[in-house]
N, C-alpha and C. Protein backbone atom coordinates (compact mmCIF):
# COMPACT_ATOMS: atom_id res chain seq x y z
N UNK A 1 20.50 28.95 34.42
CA UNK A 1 20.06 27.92 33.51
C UNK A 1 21.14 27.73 32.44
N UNK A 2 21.68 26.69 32.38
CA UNK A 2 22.71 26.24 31.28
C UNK A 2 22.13 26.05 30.02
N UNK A 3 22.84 26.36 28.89
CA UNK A 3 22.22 26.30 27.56
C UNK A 3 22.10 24.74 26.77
N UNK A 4 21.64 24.36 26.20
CA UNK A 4 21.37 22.98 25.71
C UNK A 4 22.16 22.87 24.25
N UNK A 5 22.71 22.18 24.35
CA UNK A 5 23.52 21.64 22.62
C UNK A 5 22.80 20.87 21.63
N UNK A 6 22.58 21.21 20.89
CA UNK A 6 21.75 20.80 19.84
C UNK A 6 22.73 19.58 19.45
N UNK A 7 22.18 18.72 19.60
CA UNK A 7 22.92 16.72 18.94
C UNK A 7 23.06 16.44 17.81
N UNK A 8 23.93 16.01 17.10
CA UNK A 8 23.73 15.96 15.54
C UNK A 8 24.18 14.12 15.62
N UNK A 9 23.31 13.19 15.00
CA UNK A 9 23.52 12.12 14.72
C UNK A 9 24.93 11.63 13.86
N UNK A 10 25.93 10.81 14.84
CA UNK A 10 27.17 10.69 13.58
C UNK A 10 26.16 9.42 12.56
N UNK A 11 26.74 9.85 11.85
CA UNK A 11 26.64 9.14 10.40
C UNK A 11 27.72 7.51 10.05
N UNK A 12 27.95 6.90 9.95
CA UNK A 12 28.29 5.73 9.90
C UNK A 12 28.71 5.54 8.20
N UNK A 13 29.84 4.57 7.75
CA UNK A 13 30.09 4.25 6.38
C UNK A 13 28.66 3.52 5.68
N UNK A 14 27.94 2.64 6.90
CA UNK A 14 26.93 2.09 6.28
C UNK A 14 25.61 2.83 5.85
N UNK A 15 25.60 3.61 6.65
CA UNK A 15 24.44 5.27 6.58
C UNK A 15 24.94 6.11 4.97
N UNK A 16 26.02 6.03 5.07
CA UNK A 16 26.68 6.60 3.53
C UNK A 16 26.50 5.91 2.73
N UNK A 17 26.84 4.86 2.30
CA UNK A 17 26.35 3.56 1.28
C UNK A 17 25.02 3.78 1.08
N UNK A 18 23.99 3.96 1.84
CA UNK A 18 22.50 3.34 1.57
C UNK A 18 21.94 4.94 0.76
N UNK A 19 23.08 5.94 0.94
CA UNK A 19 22.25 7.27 0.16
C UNK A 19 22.80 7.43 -1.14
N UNK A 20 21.93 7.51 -1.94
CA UNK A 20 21.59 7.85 -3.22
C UNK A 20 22.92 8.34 -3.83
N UNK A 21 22.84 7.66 -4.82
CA UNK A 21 24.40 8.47 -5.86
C UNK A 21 23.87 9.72 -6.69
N UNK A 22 24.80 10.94 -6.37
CA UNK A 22 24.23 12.07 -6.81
C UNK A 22 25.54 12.67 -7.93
N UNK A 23 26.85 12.04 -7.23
CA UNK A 23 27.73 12.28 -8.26
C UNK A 23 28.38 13.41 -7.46
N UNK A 24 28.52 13.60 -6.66
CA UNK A 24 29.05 14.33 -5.75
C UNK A 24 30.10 13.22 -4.80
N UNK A 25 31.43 13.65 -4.51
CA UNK A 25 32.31 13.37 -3.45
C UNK A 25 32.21 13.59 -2.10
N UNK A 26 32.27 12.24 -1.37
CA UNK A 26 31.61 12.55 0.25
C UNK A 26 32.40 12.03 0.72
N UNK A 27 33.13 12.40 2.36
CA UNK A 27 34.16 11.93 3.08
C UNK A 27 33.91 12.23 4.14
N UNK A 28 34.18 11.18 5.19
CA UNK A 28 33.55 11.05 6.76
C UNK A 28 34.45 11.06 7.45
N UNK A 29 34.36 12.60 8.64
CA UNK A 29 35.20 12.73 9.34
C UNK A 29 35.14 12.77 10.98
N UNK A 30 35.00 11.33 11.79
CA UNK A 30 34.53 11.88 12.84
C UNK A 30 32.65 11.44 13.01
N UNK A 31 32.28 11.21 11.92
CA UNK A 31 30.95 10.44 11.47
C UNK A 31 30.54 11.60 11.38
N UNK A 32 31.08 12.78 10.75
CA UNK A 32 30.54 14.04 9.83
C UNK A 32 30.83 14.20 8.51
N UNK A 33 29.69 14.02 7.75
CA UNK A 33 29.86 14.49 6.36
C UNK A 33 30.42 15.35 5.65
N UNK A 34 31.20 15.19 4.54
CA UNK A 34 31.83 16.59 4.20
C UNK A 34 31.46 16.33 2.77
N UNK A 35 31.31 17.32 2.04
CA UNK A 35 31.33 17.36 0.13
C UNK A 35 32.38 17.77 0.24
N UNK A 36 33.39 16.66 -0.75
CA UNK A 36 34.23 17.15 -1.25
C UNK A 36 34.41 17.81 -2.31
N UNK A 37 35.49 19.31 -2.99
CA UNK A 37 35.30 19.14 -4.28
C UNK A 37 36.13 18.59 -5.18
N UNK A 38 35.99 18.59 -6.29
CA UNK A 38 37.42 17.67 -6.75
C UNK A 38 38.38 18.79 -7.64
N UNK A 39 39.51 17.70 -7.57
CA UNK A 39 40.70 18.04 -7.52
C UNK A 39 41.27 19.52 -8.69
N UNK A 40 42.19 20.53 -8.42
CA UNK A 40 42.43 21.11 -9.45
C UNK A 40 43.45 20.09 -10.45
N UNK A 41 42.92 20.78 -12.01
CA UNK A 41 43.98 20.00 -13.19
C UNK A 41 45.69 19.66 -12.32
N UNK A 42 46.12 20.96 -12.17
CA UNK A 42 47.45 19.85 -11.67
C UNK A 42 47.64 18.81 -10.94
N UNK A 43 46.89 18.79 -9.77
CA UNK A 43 46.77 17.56 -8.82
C UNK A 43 46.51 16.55 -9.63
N UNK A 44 45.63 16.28 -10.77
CA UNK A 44 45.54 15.47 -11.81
C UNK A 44 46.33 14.81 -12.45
N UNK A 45 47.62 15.76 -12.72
CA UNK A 45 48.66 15.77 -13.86
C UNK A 45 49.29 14.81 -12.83
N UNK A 46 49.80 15.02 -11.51
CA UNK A 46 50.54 14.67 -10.95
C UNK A 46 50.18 13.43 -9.97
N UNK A 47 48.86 13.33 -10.01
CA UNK A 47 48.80 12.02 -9.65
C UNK A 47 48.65 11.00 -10.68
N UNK A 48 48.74 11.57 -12.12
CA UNK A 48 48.57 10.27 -13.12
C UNK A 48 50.01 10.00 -12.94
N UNK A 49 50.71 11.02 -12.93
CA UNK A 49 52.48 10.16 -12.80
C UNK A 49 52.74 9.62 -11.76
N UNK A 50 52.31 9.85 -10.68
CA UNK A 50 52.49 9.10 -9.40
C UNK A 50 51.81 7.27 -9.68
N UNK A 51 50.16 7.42 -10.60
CA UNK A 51 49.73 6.15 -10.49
C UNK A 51 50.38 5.40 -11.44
N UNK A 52 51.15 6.10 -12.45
CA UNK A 52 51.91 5.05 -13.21
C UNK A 52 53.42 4.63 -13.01
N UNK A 53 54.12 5.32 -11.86
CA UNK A 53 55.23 4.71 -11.16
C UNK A 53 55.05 3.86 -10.39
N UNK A 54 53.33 4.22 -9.99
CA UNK A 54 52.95 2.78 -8.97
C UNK A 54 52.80 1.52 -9.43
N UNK A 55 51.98 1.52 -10.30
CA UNK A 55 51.89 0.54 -11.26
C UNK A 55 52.67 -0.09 -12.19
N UNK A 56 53.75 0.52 -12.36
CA UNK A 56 54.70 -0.36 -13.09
C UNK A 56 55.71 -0.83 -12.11
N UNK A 57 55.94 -0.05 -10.72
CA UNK A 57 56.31 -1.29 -9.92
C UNK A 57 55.37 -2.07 -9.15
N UNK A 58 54.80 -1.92 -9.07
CA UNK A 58 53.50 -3.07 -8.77
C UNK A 58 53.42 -4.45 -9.20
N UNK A 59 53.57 -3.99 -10.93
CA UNK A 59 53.39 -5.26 -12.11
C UNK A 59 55.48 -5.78 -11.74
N UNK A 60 56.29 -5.20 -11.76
CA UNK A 60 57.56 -5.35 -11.72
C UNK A 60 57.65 -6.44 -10.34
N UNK A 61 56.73 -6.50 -9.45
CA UNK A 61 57.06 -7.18 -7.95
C UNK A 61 55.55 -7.74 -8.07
N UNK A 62 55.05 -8.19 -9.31
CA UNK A 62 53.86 -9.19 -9.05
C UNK A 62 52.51 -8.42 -8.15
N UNK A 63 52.89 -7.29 -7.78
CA UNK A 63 51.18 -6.68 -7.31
C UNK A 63 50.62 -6.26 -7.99
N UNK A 64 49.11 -5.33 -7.74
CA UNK A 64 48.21 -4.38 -8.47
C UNK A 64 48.51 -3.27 -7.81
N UNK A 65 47.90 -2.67 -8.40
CA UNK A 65 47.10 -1.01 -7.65
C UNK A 65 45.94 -0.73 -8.36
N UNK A 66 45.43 0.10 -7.75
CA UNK A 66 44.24 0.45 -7.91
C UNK A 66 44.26 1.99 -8.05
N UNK A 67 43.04 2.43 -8.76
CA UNK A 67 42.70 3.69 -9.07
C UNK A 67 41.47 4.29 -8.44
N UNK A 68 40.99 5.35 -8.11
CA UNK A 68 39.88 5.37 -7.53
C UNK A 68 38.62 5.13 -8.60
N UNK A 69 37.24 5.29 -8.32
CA UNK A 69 36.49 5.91 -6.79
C UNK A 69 37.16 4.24 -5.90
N UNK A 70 37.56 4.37 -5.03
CA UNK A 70 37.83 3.56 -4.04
C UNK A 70 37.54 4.11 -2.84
N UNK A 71 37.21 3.62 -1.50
CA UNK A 71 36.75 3.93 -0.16
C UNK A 71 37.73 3.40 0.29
N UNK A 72 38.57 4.44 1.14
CA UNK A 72 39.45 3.66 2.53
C UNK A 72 39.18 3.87 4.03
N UNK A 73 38.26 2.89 4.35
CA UNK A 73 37.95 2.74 6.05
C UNK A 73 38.80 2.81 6.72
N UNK A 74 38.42 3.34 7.38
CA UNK A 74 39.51 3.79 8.74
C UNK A 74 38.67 3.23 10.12
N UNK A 75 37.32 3.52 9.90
CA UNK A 75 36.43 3.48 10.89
C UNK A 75 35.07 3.24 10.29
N UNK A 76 33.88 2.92 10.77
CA UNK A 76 32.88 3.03 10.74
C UNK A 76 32.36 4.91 10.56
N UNK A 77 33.07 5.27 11.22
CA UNK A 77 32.70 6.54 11.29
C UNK A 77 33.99 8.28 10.47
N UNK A 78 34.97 7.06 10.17
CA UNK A 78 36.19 7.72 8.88
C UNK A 78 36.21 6.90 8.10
N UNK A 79 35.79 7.70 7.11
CA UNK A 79 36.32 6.90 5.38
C UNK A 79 36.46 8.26 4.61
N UNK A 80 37.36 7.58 3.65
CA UNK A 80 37.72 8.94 3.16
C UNK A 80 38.00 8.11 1.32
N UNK A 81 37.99 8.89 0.26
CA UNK A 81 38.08 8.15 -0.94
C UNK A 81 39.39 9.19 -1.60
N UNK A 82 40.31 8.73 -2.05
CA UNK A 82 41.55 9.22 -2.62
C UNK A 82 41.30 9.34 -4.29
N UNK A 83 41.60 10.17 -4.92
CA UNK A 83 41.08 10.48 -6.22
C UNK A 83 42.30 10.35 -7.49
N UNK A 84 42.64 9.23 -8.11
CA UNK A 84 43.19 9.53 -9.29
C UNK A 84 42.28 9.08 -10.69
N UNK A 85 42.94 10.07 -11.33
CA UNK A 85 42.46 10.09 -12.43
C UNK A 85 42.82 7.92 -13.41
N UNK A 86 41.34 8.17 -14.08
CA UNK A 86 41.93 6.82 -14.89
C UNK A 86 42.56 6.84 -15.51
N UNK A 87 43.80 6.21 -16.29
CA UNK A 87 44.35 6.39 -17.59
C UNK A 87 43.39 5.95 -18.78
């Protein structure tokens, strides 16, 4: 007798949207949930200098950028949200 695999429902970006904001970081891998945690202080430090080299060539060549919470789809079933700090 072969053993049976227990099924786990993938989860979808739109299945993520419709649940409750708890204030917690969530990222879909594969249409599996993950908590993220957030970032240590240096990663902080160093992505505010990263978002303000972006941004001043951005404004220098007429674009934007953006800061997070932002969602980047990949899939219905990958999204993932990139974290900088606001100025």
């Amino acid at each position: 007798m072969s053993s049976m695999k227990a099924v786990r429902p993938r989860v979808s970006y739109a299945d993520l949207e419709r649940a409750p904001e708890d204030g917690r970081r969530y990222e879909l891998y594969d249409g599996e949930v993950f908590v993220v945690p957030v970032p240590i202080p240096w990663h902080q430090v160093v992505a505010l200098a990263v978002a303000d080299i972006v941004r001043g060539d951005a404004r220098a060549h007429g674009g934007f950028s953006v800061v997070s919470p932002i969602d980047i789809v990949f899939s219905d079933y990958d999204v993932l949200q990139p974290l900088f700090p606001t100025p």
